[in-house]
C-alpha atoms as a PDB file:
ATOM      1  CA  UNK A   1     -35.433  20.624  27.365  1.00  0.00           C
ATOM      2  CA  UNK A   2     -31.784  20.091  27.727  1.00  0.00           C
ATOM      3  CA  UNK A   3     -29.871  17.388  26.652  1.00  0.00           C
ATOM      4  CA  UNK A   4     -27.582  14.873  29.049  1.00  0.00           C
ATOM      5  CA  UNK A   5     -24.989  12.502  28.208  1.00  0.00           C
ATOM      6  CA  UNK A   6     -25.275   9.104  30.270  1.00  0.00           C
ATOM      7  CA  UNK A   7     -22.343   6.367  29.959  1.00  0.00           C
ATOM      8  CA  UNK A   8     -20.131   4.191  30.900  1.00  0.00           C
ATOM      9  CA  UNK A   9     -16.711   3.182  30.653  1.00  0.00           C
ATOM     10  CA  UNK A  10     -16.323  -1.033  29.192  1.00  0.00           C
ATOM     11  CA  UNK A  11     -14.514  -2.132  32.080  1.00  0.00           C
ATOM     12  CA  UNK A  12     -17.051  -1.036  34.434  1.00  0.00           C
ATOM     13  CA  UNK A  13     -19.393  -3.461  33.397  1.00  0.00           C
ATOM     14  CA  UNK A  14     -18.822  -6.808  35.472  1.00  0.00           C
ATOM     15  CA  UNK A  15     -21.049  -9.207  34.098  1.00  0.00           C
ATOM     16  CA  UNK A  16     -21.253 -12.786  35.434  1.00  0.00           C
ATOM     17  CA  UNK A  17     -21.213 -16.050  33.086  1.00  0.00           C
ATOM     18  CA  UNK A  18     -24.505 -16.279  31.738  1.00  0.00           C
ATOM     19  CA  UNK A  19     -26.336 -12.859  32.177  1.00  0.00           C
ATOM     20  CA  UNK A  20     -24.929 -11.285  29.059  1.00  0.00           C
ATOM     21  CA  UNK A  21     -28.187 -12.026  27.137  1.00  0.00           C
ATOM     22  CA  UNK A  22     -30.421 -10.613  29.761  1.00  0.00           C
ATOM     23  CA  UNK A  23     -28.235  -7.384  30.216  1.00  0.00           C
ATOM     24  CA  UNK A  24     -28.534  -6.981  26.507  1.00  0.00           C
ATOM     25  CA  UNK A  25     -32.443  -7.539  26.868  1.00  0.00           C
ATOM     26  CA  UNK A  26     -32.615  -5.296  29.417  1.00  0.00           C
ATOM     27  CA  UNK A  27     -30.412  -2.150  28.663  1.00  0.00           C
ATOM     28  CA  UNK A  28     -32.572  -2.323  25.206  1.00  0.00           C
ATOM     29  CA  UNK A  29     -35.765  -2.366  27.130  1.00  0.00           C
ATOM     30  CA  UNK A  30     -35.182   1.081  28.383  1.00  0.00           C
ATOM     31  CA  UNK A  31     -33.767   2.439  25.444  1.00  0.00           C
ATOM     32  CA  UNK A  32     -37.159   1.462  24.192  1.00  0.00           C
ATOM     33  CA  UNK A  33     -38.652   2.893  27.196  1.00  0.00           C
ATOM     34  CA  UNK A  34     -36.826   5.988  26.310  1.00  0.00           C
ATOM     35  CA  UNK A  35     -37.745   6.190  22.806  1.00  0.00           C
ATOM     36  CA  UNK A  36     -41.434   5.750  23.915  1.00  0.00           C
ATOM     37  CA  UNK A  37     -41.258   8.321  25.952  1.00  0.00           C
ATOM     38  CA  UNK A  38     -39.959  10.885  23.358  1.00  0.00           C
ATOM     39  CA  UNK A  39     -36.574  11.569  25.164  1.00  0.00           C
ATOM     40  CA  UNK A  40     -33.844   9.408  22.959  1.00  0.00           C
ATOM     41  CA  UNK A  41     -31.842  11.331  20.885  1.00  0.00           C
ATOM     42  CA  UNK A  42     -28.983   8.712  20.365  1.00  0.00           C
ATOM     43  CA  UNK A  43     -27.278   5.920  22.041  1.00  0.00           C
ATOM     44  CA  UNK A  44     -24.623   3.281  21.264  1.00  0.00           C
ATOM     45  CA  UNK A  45     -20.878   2.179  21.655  1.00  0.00           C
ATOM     46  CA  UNK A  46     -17.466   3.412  21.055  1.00  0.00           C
ATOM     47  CA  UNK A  47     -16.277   0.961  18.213  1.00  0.00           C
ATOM     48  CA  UNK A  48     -13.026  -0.500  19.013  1.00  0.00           C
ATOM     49  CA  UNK A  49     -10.728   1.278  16.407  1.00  0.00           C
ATOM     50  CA  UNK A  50      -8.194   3.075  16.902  1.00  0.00           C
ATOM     51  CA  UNK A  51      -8.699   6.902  16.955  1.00  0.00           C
ATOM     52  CA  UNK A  52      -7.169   9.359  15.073  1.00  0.00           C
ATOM     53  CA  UNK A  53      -6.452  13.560  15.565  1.00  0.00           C
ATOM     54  CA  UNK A  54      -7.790  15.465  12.327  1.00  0.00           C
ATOM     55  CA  UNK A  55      -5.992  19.407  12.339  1.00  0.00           C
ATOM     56  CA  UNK A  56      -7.678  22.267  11.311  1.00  0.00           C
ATOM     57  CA  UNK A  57      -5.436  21.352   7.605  1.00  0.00           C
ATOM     58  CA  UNK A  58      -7.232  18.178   7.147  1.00  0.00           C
ATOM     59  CA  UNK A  59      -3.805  16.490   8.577  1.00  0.00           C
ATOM     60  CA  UNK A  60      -4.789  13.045  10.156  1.00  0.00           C
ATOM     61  CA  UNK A  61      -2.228  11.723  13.006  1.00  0.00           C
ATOM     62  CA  UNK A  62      -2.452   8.664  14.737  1.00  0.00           C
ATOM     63  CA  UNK A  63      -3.649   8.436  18.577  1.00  0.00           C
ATOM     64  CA  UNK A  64      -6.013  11.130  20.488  1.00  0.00           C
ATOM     65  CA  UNK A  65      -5.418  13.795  23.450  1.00  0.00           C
ATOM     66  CA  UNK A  66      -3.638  11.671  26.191  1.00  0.00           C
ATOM     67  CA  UNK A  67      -6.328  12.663  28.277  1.00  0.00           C
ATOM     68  CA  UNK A  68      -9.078  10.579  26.644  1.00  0.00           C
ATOM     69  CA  UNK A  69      -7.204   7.202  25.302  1.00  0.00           C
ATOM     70  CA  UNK A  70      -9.556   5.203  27.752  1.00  0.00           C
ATOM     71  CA  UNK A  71     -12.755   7.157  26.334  1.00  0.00           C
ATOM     72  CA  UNK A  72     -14.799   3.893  24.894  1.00  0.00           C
ATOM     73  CA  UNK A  73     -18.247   2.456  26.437  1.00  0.00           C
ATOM     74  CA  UNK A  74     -21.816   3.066  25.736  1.00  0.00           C
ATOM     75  CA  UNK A  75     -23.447   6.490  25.701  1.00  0.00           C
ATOM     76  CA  UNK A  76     -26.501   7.569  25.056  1.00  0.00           C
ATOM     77  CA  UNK A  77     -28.024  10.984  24.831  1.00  0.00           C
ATOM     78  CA  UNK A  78     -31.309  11.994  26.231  1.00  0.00           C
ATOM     79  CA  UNK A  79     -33.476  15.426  25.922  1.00  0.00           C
ATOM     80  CA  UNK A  80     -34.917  15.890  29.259  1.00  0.00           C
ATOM     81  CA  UNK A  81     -36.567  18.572  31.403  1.00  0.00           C
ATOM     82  CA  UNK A  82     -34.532  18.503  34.198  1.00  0.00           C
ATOM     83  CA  UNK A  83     -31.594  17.231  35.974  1.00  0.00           C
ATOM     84  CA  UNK A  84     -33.826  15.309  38.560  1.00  0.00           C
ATOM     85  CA  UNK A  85     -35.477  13.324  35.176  1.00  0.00           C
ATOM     86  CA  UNK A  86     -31.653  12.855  33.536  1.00  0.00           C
ATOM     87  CA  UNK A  87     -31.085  11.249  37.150  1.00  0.00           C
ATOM     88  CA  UNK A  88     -33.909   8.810  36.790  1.00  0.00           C
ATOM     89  CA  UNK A  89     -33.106   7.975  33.752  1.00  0.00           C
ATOM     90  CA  UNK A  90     -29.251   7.254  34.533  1.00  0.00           C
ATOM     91  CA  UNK A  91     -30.572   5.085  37.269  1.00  0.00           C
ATOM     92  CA  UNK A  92     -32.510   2.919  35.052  1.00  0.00           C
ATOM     93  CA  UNK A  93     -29.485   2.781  32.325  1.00  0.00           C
ATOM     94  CA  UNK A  94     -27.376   1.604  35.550  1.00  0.00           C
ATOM     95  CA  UNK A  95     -29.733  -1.041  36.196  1.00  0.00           C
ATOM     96  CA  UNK A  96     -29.800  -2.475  32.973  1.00  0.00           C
ATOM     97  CA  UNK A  97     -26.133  -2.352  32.013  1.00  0.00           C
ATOM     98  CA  UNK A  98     -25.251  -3.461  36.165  1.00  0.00           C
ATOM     99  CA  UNK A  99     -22.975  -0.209  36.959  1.00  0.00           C
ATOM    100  CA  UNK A 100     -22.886   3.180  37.203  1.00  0.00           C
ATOM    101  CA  UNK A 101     -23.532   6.051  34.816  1.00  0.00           C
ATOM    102  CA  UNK A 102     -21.944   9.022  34.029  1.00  0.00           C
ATOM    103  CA  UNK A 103     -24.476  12.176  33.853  1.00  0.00           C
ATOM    104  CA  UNK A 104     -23.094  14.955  31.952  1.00  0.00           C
ATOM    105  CA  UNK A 105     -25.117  18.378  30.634  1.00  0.00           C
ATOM    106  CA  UNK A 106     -24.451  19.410  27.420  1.00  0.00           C
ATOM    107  CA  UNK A 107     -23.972  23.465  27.468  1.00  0.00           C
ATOM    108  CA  UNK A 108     -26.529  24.242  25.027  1.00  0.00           C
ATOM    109  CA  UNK A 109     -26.069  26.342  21.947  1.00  0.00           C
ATOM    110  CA  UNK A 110     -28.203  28.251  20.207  1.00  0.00           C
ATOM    111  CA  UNK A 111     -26.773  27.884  16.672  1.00  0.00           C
ATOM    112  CA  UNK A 112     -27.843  24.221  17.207  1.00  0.00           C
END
């Protein structure tokens, strides 16, 4: 089994007045699907506070890599068989939260 990363960025989810409830519903619904299933290994959102660079000297800085200041969403992490299953599953995240996923494979390491 390998596992994938499936997310989203905030602003891509457009939801119209009134369906917030139901997209809630919903996007739990398959993480409950998920967790039935044996797959979930973890899921949630980036908290909205702002992030902070730790050195290897325990010296905390304000602010991240410029390349991943927009990094915030909801992830979740799945332990699937194959790429074709971490598809599915992406497809029914996107359906629930109404936009598209993400799919990333984590390189797996065997001091895990």
């Amino acid at each position: 089994m390998t596992f994938y990363l499936i997310s989203f960025p905030s602003p891509a989810m457009q939801i119209p007045a009134g369906e917030f409830a139901q997209v809630v519903a919903d996007s739990h619904a398959v993480i409950d699907e998920a967790k039935a299933a044996g797959v979930f290994v973890f899921g949630g959102g980036i908290a909205d506070v702002p992030p902070v660079m730790v050195s290897g000297h325990g010296i905390v800085t304000e602010g991240t890599y410029p390349q991943t200041r927009e990094i915030e969403g909801g992830y979740t992490i799945l332990d699937l068989p194959s790429r074709d299953a971490a598809i599915d599953w992406a497809a029914k995240i996107a359906a629930a939260c109404r936009c598209a996923q993400e799919l990333r494979e984590f390189h797996p390491d065997a001091a895990s």
